[in-house]
Protein backbone atom coordinates (compact mmCIF):
# COMPACT_ATOMS: atom_id res chain seq x y z
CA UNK A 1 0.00 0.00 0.00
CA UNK A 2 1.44 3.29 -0.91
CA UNK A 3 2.53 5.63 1.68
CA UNK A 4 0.12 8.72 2.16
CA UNK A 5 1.46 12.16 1.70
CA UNK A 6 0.72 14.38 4.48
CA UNK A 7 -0.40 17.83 4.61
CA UNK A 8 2.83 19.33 5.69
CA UNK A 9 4.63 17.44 2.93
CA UNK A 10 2.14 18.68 0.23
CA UNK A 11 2.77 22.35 1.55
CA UNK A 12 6.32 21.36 0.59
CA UNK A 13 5.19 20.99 -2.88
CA UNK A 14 3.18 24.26 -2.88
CA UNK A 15 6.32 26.05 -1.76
CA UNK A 16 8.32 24.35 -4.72
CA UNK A 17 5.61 24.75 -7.44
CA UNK A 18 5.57 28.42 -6.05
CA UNK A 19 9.13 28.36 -6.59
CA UNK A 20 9.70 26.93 -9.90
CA UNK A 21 6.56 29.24 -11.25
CA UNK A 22 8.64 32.66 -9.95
CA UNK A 23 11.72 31.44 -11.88
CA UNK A 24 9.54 30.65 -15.31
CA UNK A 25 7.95 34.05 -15.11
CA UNK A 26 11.31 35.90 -14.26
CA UNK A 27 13.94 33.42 -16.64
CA UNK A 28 11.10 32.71 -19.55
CA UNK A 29 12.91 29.39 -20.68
CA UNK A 30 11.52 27.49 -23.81
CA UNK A 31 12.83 24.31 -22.32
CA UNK A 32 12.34 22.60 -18.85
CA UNK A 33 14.93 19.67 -18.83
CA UNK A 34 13.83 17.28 -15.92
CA UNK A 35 15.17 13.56 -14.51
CA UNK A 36 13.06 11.06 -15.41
CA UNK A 37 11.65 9.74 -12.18
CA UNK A 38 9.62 7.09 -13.64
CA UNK A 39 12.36 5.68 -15.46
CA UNK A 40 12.84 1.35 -15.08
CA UNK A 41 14.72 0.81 -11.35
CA UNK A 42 13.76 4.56 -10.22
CA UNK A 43 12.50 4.30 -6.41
CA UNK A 44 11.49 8.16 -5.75
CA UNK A 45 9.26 8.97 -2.32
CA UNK A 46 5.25 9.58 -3.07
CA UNK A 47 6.12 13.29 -2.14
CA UNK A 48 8.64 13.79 -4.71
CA UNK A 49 6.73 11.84 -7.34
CA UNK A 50 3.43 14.43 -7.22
CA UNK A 51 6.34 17.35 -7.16
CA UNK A 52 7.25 16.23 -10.41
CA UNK A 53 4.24 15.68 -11.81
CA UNK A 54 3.16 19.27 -10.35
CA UNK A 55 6.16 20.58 -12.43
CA UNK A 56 5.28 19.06 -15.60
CA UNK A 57 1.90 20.06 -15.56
CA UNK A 58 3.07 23.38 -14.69
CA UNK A 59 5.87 23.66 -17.51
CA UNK A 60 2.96 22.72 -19.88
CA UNK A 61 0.80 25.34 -18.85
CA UNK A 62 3.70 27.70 -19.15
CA UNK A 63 4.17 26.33 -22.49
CA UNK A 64 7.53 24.87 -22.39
CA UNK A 65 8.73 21.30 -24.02
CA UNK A 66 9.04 18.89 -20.95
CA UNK A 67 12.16 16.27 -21.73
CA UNK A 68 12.74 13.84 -19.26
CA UNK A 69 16.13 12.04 -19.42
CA UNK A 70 16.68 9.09 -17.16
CA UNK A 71 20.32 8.86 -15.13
CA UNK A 72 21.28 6.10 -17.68
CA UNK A 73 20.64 7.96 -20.75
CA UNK A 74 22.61 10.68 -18.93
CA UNK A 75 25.75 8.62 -18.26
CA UNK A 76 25.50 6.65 -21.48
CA UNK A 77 25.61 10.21 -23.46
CA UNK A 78 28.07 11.69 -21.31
CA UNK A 79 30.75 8.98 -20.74
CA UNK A 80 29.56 6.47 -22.56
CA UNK A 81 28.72 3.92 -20.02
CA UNK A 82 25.39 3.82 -17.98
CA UNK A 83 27.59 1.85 -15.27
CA UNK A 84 29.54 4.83 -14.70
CA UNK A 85 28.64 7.10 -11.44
CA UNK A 86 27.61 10.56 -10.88
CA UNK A 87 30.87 11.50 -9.34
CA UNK A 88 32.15 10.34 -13.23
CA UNK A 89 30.04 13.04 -14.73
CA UNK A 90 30.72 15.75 -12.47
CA UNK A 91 34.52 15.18 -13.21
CA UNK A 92 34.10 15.46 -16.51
CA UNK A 93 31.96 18.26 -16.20
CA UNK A 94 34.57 20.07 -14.09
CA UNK A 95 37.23 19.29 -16.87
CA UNK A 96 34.65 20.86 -19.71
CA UNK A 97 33.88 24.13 -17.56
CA UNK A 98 36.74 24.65 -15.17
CA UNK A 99 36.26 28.13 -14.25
CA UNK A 100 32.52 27.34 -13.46
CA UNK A 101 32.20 23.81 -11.95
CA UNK A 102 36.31 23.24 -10.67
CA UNK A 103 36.09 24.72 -7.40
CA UNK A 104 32.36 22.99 -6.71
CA UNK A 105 33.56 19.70 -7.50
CA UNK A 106 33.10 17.61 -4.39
CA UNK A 107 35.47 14.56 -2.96
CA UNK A 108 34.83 11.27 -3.95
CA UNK A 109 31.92 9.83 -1.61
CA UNK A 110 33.60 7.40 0.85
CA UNK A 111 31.22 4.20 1.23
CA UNK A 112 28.41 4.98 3.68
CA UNK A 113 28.37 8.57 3.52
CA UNK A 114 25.48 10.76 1.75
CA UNK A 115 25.71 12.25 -1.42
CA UNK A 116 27.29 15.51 -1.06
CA UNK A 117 24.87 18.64 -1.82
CA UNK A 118 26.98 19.87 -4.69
CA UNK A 119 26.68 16.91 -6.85
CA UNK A 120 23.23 18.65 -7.11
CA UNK A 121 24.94 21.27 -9.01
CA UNK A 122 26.88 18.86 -11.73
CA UNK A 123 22.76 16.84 -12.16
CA UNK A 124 21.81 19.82 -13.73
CA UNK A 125 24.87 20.80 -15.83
CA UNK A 126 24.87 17.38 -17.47
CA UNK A 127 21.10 17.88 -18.14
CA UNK A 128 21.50 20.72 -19.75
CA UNK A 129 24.17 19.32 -21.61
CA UNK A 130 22.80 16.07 -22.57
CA UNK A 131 19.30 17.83 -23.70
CA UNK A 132 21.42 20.37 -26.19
CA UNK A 133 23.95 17.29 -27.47
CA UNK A 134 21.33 14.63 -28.26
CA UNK A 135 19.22 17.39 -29.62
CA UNK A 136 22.42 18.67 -32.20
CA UNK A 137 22.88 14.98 -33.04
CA UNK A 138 19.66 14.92 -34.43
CA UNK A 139 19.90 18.10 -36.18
CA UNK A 140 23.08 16.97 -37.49
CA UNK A 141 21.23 13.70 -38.52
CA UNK A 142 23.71 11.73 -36.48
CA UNK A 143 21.22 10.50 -33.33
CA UNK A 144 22.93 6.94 -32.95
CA UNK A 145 26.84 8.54 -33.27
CA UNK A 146 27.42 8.71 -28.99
CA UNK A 147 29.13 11.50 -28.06
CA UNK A 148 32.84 10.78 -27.23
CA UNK A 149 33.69 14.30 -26.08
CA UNK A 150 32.19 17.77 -25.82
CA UNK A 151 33.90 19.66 -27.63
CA UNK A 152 31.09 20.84 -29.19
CA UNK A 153 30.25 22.80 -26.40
CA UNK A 154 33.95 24.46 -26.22
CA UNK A 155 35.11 25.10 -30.01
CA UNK A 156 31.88 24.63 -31.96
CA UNK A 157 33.03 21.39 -33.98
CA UNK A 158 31.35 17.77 -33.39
């Protein structure tokens, strides 16, 4: 039996929604790039579930495309290998953009500790990133060539 979501929890999501709307108004993106949370193996809490489907239905009122792309599509574009880990990406990432991401990059996680809060920072980089390479790949008519580095992104040639 699923787990009920509580009214503080839901006011959670109110304050998010309210959030996320402030930032669409203020930003106006064409684009909201978001983790697929109902992805094959993806165990996400009730609360966080209706938060994303609050921010889809949001984004589509607000007009903007919705892509979801799963953590193994992410790591698979990125480095190549779904098996690889999030720490992986934000290396790479802090190679690609050194004078943004260097300094954030955290320490490797030691077994048994929690994720450190800046990884958060490198999820949404490599969003971003994947979301603008798969979408040149297709433009480029290449969508099965996987990306192997991204340069793209730093001297304009694929």
């Amino acid at each position: 039996m699923p787990r009920q979501i509580t009214s503080r929890k839901r006011y959670k999501n109110v304050g998010c929604i309210a959030l996320i709307k402030k930032m669409i108004v203020h930003y106006r993106p064409d684009v909201l790039v978001l983790y697929d949370c109902t992805a094959k193996g993806i165990c996400r809490q009730p609360r966080i579930k209706e938060l994303h489907g609050l921010i889809v239905k949001l984004a589509r009122q607000s007009k903007l495309k919705v892509p979801k792309i799963s953590g193994i599509e992410m790591r698979q574009v990125l480095l190549g290998d779904p098996k690889r880990t999030k720490q992986d990406i934000a290396e790479l990432l802090a190679k690609q953009f050194p004078d943004e991401l260097a300094s954030r990059l955290p320490p490797k996680r030691k077994c048994g500790h929690t994720q450190d809060r800046r990884i958060d920072i490198f999820d949404a980089v490599a969003l971003a990133v994947v979301y603008v390479a798969v979408a040149l790949k297709k433009q480029l008519g290449r969508p099965n060539q996987p990306l192997t580095s991204l340069r793209v992104f730093t001297d304009g040639r694929y």
